[in-house]
C-alpha atoms as a PDB file:
ATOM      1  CA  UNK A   1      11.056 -18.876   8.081  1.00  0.00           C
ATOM      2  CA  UNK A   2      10.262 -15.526   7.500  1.00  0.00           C
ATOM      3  CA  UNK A   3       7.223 -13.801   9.039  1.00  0.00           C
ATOM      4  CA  UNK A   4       5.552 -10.746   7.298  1.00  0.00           C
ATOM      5  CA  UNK A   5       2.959  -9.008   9.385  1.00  0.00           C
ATOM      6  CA  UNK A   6      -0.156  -7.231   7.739  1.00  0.00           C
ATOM      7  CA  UNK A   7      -1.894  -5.234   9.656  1.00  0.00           C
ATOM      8  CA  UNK A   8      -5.626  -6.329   9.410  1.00  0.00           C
ATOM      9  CA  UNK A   9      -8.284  -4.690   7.030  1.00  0.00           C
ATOM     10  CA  UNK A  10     -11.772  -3.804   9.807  1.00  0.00           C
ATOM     11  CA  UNK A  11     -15.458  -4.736   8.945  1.00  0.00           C
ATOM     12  CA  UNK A  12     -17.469  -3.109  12.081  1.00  0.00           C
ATOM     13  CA  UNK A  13     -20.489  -4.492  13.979  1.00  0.00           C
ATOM     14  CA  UNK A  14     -23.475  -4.510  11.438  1.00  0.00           C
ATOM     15  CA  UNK A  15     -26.619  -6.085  12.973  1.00  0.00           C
ATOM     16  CA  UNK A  16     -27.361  -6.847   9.164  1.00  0.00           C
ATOM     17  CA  UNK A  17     -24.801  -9.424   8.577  1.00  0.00           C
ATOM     18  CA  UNK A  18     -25.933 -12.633   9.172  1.00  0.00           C
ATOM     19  CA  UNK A  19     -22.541 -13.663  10.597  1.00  0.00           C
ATOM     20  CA  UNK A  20     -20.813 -12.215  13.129  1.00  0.00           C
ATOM     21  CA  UNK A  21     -23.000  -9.408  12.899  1.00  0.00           C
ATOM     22  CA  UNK A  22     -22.280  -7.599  16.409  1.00  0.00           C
ATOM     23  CA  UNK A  23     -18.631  -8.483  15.867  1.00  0.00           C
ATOM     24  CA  UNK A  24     -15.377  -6.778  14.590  1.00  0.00           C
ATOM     25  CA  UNK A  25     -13.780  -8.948  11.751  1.00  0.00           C
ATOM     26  CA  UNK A  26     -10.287  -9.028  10.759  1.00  0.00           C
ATOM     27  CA  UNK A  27      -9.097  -9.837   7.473  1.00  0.00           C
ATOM     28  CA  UNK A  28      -6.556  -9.691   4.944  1.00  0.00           C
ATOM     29  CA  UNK A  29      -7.656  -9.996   1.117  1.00  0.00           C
ATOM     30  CA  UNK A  30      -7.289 -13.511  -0.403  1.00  0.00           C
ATOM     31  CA  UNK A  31      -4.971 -12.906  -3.335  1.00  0.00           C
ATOM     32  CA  UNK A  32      -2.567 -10.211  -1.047  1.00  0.00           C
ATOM     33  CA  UNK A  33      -2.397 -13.653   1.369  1.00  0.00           C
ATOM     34  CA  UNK A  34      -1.469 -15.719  -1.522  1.00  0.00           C
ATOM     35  CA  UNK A  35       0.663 -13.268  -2.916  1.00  0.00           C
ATOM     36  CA  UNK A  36       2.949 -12.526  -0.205  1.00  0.00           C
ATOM     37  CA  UNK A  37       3.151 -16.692   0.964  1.00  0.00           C
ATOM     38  CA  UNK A  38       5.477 -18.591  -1.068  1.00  0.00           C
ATOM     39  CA  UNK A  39       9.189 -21.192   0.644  1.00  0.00           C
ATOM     40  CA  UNK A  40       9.736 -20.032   3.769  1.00  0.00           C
ATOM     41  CA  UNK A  41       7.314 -16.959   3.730  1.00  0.00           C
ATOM     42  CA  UNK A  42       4.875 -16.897   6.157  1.00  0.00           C
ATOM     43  CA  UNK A  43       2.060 -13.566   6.271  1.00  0.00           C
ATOM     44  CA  UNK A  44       1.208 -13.111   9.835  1.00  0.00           C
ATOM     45  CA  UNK A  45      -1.923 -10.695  10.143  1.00  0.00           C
ATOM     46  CA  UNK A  46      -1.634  -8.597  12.981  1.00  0.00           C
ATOM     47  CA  UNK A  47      -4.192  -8.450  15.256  1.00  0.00           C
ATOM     48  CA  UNK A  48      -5.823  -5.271  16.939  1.00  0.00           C
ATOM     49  CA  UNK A  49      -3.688  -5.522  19.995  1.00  0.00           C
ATOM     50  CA  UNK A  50      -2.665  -2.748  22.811  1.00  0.00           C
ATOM     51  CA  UNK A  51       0.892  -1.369  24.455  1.00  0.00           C
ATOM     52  CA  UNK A  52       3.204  -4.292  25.431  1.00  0.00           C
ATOM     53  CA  UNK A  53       1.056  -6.711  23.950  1.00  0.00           C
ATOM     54  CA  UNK A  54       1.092  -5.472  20.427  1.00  0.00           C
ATOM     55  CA  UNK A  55       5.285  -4.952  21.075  1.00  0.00           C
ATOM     56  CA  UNK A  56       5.926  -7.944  22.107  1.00  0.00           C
ATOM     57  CA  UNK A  57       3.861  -9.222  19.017  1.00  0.00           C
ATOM     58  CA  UNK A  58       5.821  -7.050  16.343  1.00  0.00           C
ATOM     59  CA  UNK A  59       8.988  -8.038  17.966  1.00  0.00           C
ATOM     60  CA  UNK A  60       8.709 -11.699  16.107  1.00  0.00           C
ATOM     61  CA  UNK A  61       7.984  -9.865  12.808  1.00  0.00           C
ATOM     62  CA  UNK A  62      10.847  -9.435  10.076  1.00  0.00           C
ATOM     63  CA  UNK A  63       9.075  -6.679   7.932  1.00  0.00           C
ATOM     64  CA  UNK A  64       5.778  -5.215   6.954  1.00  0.00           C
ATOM     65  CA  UNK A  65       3.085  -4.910   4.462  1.00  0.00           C
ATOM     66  CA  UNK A  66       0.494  -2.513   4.629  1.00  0.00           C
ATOM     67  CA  UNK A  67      -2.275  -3.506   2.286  1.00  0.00           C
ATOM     68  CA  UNK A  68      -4.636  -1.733   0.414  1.00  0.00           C
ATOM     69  CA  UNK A  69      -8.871  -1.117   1.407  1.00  0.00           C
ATOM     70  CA  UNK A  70     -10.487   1.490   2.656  1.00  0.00           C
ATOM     71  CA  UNK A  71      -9.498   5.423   2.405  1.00  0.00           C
ATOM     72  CA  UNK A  72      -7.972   7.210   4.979  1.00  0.00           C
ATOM     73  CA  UNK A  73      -9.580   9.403   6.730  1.00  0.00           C
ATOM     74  CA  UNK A  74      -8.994  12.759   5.688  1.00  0.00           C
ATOM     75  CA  UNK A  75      -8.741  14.386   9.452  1.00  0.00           C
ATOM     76  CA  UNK A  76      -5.658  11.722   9.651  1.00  0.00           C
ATOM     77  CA  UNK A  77      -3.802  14.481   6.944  1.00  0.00           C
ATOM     78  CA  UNK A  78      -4.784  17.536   8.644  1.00  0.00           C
ATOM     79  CA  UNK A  79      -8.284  18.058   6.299  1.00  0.00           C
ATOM     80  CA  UNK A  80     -11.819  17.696   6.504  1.00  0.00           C
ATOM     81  CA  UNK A  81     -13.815  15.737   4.079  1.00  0.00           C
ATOM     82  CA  UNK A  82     -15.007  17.427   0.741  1.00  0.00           C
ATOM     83  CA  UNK A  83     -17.602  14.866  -0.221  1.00  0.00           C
ATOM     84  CA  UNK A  84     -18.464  11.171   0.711  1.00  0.00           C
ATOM     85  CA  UNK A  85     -14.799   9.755   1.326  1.00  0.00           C
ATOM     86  CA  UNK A  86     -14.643   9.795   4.897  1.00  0.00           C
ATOM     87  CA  UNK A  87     -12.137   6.716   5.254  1.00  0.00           C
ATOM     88  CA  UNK A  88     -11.190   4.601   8.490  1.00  0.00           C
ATOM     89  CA  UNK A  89      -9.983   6.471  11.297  1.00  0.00           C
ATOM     90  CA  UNK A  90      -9.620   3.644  13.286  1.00  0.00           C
ATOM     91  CA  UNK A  91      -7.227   1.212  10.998  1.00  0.00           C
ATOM     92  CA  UNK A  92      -5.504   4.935   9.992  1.00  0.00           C
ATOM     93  CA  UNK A  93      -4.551   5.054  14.189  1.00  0.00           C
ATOM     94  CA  UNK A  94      -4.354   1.188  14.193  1.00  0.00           C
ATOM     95  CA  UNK A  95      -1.763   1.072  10.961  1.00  0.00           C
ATOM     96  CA  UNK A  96       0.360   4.151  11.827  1.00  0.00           C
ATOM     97  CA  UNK A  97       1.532   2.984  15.504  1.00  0.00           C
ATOM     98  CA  UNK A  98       2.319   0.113  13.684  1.00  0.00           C
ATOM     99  CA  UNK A  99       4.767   1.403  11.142  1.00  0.00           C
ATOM    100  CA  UNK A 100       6.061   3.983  13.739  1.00  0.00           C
ATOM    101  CA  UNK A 101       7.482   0.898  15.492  1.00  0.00           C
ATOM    102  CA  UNK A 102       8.935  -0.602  12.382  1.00  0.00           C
ATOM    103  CA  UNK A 103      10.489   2.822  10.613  1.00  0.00           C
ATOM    104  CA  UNK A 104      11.850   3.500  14.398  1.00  0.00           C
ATOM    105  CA  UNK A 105      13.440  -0.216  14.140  1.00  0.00           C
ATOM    106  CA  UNK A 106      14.622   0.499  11.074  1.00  0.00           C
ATOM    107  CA  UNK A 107      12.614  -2.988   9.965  1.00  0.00           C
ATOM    108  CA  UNK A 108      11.721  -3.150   6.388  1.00  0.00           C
ATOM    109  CA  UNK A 109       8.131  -2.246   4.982  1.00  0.00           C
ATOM    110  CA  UNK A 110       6.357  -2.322   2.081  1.00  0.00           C
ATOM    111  CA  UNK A 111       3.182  -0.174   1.041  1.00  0.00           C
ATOM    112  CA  UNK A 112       0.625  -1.698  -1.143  1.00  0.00           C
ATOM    113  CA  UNK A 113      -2.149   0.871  -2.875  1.00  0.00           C
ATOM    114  CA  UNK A 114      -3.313   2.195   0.568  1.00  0.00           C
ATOM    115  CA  UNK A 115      -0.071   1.219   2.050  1.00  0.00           C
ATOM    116  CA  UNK A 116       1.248   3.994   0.042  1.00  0.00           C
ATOM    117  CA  UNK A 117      -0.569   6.834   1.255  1.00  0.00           C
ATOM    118  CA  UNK A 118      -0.669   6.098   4.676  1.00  0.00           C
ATOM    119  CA  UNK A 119       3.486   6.072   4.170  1.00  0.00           C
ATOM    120  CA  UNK A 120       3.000   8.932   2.727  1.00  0.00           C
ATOM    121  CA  UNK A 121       1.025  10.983   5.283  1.00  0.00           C
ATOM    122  CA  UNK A 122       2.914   9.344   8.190  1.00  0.00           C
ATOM    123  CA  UNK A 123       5.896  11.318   6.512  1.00  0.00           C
ATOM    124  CA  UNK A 124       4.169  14.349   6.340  1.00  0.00           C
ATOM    125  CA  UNK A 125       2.948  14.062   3.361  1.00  0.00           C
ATOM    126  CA  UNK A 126      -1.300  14.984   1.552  1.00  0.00           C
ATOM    127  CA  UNK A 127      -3.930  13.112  -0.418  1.00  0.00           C
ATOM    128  CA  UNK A 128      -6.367  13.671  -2.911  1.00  0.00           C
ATOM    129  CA  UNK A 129      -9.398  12.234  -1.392  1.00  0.00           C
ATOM    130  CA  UNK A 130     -10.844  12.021  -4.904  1.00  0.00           C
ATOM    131  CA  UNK A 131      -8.794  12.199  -8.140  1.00  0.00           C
ATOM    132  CA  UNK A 132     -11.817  13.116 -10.154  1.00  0.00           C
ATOM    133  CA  UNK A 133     -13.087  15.774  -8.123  1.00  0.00           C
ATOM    134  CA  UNK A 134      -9.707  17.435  -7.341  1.00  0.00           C
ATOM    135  CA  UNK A 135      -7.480  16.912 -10.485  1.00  0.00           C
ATOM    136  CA  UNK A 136      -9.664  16.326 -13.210  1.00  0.00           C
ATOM    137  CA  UNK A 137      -7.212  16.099 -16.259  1.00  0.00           C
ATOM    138  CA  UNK A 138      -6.230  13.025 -14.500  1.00  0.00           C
ATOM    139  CA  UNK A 139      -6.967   9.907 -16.032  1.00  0.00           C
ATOM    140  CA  UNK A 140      -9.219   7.185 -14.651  1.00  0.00           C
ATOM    141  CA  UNK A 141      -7.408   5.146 -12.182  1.00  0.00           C
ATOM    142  CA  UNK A 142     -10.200   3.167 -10.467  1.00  0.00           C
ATOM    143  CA  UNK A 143     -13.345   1.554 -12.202  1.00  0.00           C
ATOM    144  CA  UNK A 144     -15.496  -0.367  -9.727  1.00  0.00           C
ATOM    145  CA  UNK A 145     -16.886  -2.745 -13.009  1.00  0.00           C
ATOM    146  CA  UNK A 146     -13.600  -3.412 -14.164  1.00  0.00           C
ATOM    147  CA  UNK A 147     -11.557  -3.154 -11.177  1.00  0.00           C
ATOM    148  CA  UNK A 148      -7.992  -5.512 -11.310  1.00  0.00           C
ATOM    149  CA  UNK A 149      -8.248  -5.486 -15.065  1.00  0.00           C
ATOM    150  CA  UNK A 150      -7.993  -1.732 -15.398  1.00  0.00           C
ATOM    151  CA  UNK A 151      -4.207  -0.650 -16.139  1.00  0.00           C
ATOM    152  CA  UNK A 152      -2.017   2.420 -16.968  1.00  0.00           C
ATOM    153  CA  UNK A 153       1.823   3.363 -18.363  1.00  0.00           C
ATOM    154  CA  UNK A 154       3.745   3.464 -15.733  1.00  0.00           C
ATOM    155  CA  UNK A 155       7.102   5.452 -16.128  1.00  0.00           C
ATOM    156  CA  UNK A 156      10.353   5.439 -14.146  1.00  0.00           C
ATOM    157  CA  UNK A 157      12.374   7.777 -13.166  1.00  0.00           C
ATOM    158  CA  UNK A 158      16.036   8.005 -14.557  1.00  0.00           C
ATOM    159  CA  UNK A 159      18.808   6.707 -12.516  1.00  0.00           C
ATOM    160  CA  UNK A 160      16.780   5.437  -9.583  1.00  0.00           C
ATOM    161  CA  UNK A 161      16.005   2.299  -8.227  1.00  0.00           C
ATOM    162  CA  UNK A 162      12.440   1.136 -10.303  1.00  0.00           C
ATOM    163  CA  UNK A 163      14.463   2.485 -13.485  1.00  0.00           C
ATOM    164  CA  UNK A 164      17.416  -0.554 -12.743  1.00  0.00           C
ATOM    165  CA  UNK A 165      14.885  -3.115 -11.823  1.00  0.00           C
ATOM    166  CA  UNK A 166      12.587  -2.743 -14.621  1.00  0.00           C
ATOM    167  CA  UNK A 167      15.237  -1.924 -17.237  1.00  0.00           C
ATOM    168  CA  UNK A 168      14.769  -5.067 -18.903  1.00  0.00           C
ATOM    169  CA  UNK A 169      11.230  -5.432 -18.356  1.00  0.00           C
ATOM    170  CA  UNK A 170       9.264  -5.293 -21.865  1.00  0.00           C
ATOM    171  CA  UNK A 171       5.699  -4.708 -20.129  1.00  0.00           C
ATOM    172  CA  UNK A 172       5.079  -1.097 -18.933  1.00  0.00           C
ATOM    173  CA  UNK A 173       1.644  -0.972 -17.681  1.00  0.00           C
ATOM    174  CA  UNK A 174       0.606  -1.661 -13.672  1.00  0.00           C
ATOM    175  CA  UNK A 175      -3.149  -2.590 -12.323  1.00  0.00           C
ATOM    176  CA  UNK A 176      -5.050   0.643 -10.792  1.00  0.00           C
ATOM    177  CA  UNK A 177      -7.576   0.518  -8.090  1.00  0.00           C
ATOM    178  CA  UNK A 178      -7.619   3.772  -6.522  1.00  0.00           C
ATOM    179  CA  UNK A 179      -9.339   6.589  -6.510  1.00  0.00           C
ATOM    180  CA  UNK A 180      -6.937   8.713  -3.883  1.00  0.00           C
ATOM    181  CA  UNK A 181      -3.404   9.714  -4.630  1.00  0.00           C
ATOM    182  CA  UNK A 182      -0.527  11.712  -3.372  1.00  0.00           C
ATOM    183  CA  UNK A 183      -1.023  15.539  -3.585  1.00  0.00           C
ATOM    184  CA  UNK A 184       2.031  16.366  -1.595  1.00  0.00           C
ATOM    185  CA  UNK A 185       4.843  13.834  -1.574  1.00  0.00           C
ATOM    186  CA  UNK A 186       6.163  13.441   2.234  1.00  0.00           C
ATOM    187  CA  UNK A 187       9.525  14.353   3.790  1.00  0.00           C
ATOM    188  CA  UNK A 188      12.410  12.566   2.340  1.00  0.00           C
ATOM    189  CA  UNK A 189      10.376  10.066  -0.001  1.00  0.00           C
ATOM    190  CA  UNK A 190      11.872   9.897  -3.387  1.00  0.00           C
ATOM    191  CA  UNK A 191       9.811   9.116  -6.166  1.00  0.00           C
ATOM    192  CA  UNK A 192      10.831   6.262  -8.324  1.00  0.00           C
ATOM    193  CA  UNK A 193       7.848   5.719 -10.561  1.00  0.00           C
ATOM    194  CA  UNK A 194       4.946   8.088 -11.873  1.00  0.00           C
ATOM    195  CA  UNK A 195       1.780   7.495 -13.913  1.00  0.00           C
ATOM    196  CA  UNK A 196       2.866   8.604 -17.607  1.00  0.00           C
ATOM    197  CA  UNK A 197      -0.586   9.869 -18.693  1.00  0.00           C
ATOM    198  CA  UNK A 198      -1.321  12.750 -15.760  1.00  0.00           C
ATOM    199  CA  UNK A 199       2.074  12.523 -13.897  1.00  0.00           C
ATOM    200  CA  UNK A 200       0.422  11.209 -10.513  1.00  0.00           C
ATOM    201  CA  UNK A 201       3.633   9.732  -8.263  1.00  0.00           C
ATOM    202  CA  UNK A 202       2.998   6.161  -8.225  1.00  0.00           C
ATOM    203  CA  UNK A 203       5.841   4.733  -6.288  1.00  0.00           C
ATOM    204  CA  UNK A 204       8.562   6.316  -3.819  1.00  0.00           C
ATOM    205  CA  UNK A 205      11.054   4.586  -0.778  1.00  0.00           C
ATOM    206  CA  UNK A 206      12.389   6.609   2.055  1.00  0.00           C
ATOM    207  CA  UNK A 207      15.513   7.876   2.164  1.00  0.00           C
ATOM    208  CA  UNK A 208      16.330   7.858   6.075  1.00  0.00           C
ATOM    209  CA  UNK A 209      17.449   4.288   5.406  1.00  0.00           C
ATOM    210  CA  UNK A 210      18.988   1.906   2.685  1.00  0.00           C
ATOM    211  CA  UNK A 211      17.109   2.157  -0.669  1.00  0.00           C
ATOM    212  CA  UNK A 212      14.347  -0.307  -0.616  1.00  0.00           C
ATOM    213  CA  UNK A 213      13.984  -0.205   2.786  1.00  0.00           C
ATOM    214  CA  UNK A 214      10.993   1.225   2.952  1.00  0.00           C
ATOM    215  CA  UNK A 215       9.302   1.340  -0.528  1.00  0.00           C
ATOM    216  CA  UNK A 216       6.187   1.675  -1.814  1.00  0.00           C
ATOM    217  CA  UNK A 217       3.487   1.246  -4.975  1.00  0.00           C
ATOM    218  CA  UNK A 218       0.377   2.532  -5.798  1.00  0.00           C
ATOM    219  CA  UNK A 219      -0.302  -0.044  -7.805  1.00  0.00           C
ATOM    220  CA  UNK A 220      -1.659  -4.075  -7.163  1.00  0.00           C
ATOM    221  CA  UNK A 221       0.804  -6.311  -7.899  1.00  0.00           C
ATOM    222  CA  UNK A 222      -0.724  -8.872  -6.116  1.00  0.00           C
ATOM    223  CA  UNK A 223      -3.213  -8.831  -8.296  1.00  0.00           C
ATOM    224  CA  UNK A 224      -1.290  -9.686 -11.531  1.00  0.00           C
ATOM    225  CA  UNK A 225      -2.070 -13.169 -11.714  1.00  0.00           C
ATOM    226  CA  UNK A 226      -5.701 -12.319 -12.379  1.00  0.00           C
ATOM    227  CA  UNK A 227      -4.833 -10.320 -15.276  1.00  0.00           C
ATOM    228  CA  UNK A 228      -6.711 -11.369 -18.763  1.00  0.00           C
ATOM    229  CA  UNK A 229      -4.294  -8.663 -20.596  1.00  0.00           C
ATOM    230  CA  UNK A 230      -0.815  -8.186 -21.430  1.00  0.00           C
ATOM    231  CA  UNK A 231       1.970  -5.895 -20.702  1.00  0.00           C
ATOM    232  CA  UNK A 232       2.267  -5.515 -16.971  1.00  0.00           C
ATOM    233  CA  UNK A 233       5.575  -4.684 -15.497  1.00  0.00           C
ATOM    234  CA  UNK A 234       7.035  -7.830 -13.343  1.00  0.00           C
ATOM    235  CA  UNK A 235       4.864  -7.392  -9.770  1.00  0.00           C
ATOM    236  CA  UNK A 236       7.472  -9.574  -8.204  1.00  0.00           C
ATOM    237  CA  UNK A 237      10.159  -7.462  -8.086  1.00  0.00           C
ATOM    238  CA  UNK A 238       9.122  -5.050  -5.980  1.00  0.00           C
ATOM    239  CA  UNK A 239       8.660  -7.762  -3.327  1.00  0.00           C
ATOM    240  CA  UNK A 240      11.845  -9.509  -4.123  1.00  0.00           C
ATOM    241  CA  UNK A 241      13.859  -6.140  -2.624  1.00  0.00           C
ATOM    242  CA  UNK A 242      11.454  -6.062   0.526  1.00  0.00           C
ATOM    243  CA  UNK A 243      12.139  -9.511   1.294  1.00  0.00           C
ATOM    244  CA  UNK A 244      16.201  -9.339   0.896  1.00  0.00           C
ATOM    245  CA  UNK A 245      16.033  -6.710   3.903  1.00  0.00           C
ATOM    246  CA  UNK A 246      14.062  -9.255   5.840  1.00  0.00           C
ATOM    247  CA  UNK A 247      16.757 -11.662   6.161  1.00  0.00           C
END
């Protein structure tokens, strides 16, 4: 059976909560766990663990998704905060010794929403740390109301990988809960997919290894099966070419 890790999503000590309250929590959203588990799948979350420990751990894990949550911290790109979005330090550090191991194990690794950005700054690349402050002829891309049913075009680029996949695919919309995006795309990522109303790079892999390797989306295909629309793109594929390097 396979085993995916995902590294964990934090809640911190809040005296407030009734549960738990002094306690760190660990978690990994419901419908990313149901996603990602299907014949001989198994998601693993990762814990919080330290040196040898957290090696020997990641040894016994085929490949690795990095879900979505909270921002990253902009200090974790080189910036300082323009407004409220100060992110998670702590999962940023947490998630990117993580993926260090896997890219330097050449082990496969998919980036989900969040999972895309901190790809792309572990590669060198920027942020926005909020699309409507700093590009404003963007369109919307995250509605707290509406959240998983709010979609956008997505468009391929010609000749690359997303353009084969989806080639037959007759929906060409993706779910959009974000409000940070790539500014500047890191070293060697190649874009495969872009929003086609503003342009914003929605997908990429790496091209240090095998393409597919190490891709990611900006968009929630986990959360498709929610969806009270029509006309997504197929979330599964994306998934389907992560898991045939984890064999």
């Amino acid at each position: 059976m396979l085993k995916i890790g995902i590294p964990s999503s934090f809640f911190y000590p809040d005296p407030q909560r009734v549960v738990f309250g002094h306690k760190t929590l660990c978690y990994i959203e419901k419908d990313m766990a149901r996603f990602l588990a299907r014949k001989n799948v198994m998601p693993v979350l990762i814990p919080d663990l330290e040196g040898d420990d957290m090696k020997r751990f990641l040894d016994e894990i085929d490949g690795l998704v990095l879900q979505g949550g909270t921002d990253l911290a902009p200090e974790t790109y080189g910036e300082t905060p323009i407004g409220k979005w100060l992110g998670d330090k702590f999962r940023d550090d947490y998630e990117l010794a993580i993926l260090d191991y896997f890219i330097k194990q050449n082990k496969p690794v998919l980036g989900i929403c969040r999972g895309l950005q901190l790809l792309n700054v572990y590669f060198g690349g920027t942020l926005y740390q909020d699309i409507q402050t700093q590009k404003p002829d963007a369109i919307q891309h995250r509605d707290a109301e509406r959240y998983d049913q709010l979609t956008h075009s997505i468009s391929f680029f010609e000749g690359k990988l997303f353009a084969q996949l989806h080639q037959a695919d007759t929906g060409t919309k993706v779910i959009s809960v974000h409000h940070q995006a790539i500014k500047d795309l890191g070293k060697d990522l190649e874009p495969l997919a872009y929003c086609s109303d503003d342009g914003i790079i929605e997908a990429f892999c790496w091209k240090g290894t095998e393409p597919g390797k190490v891709l990611a989306v900006q968009w929630h295909p986990e959360f498709s099966y929610n969806y009270q629309g029509s006309g997504l793109i197929d979330g599964e594929k994306a998934y389907e070419v992560f898991l045939g390097f984890c064999t």
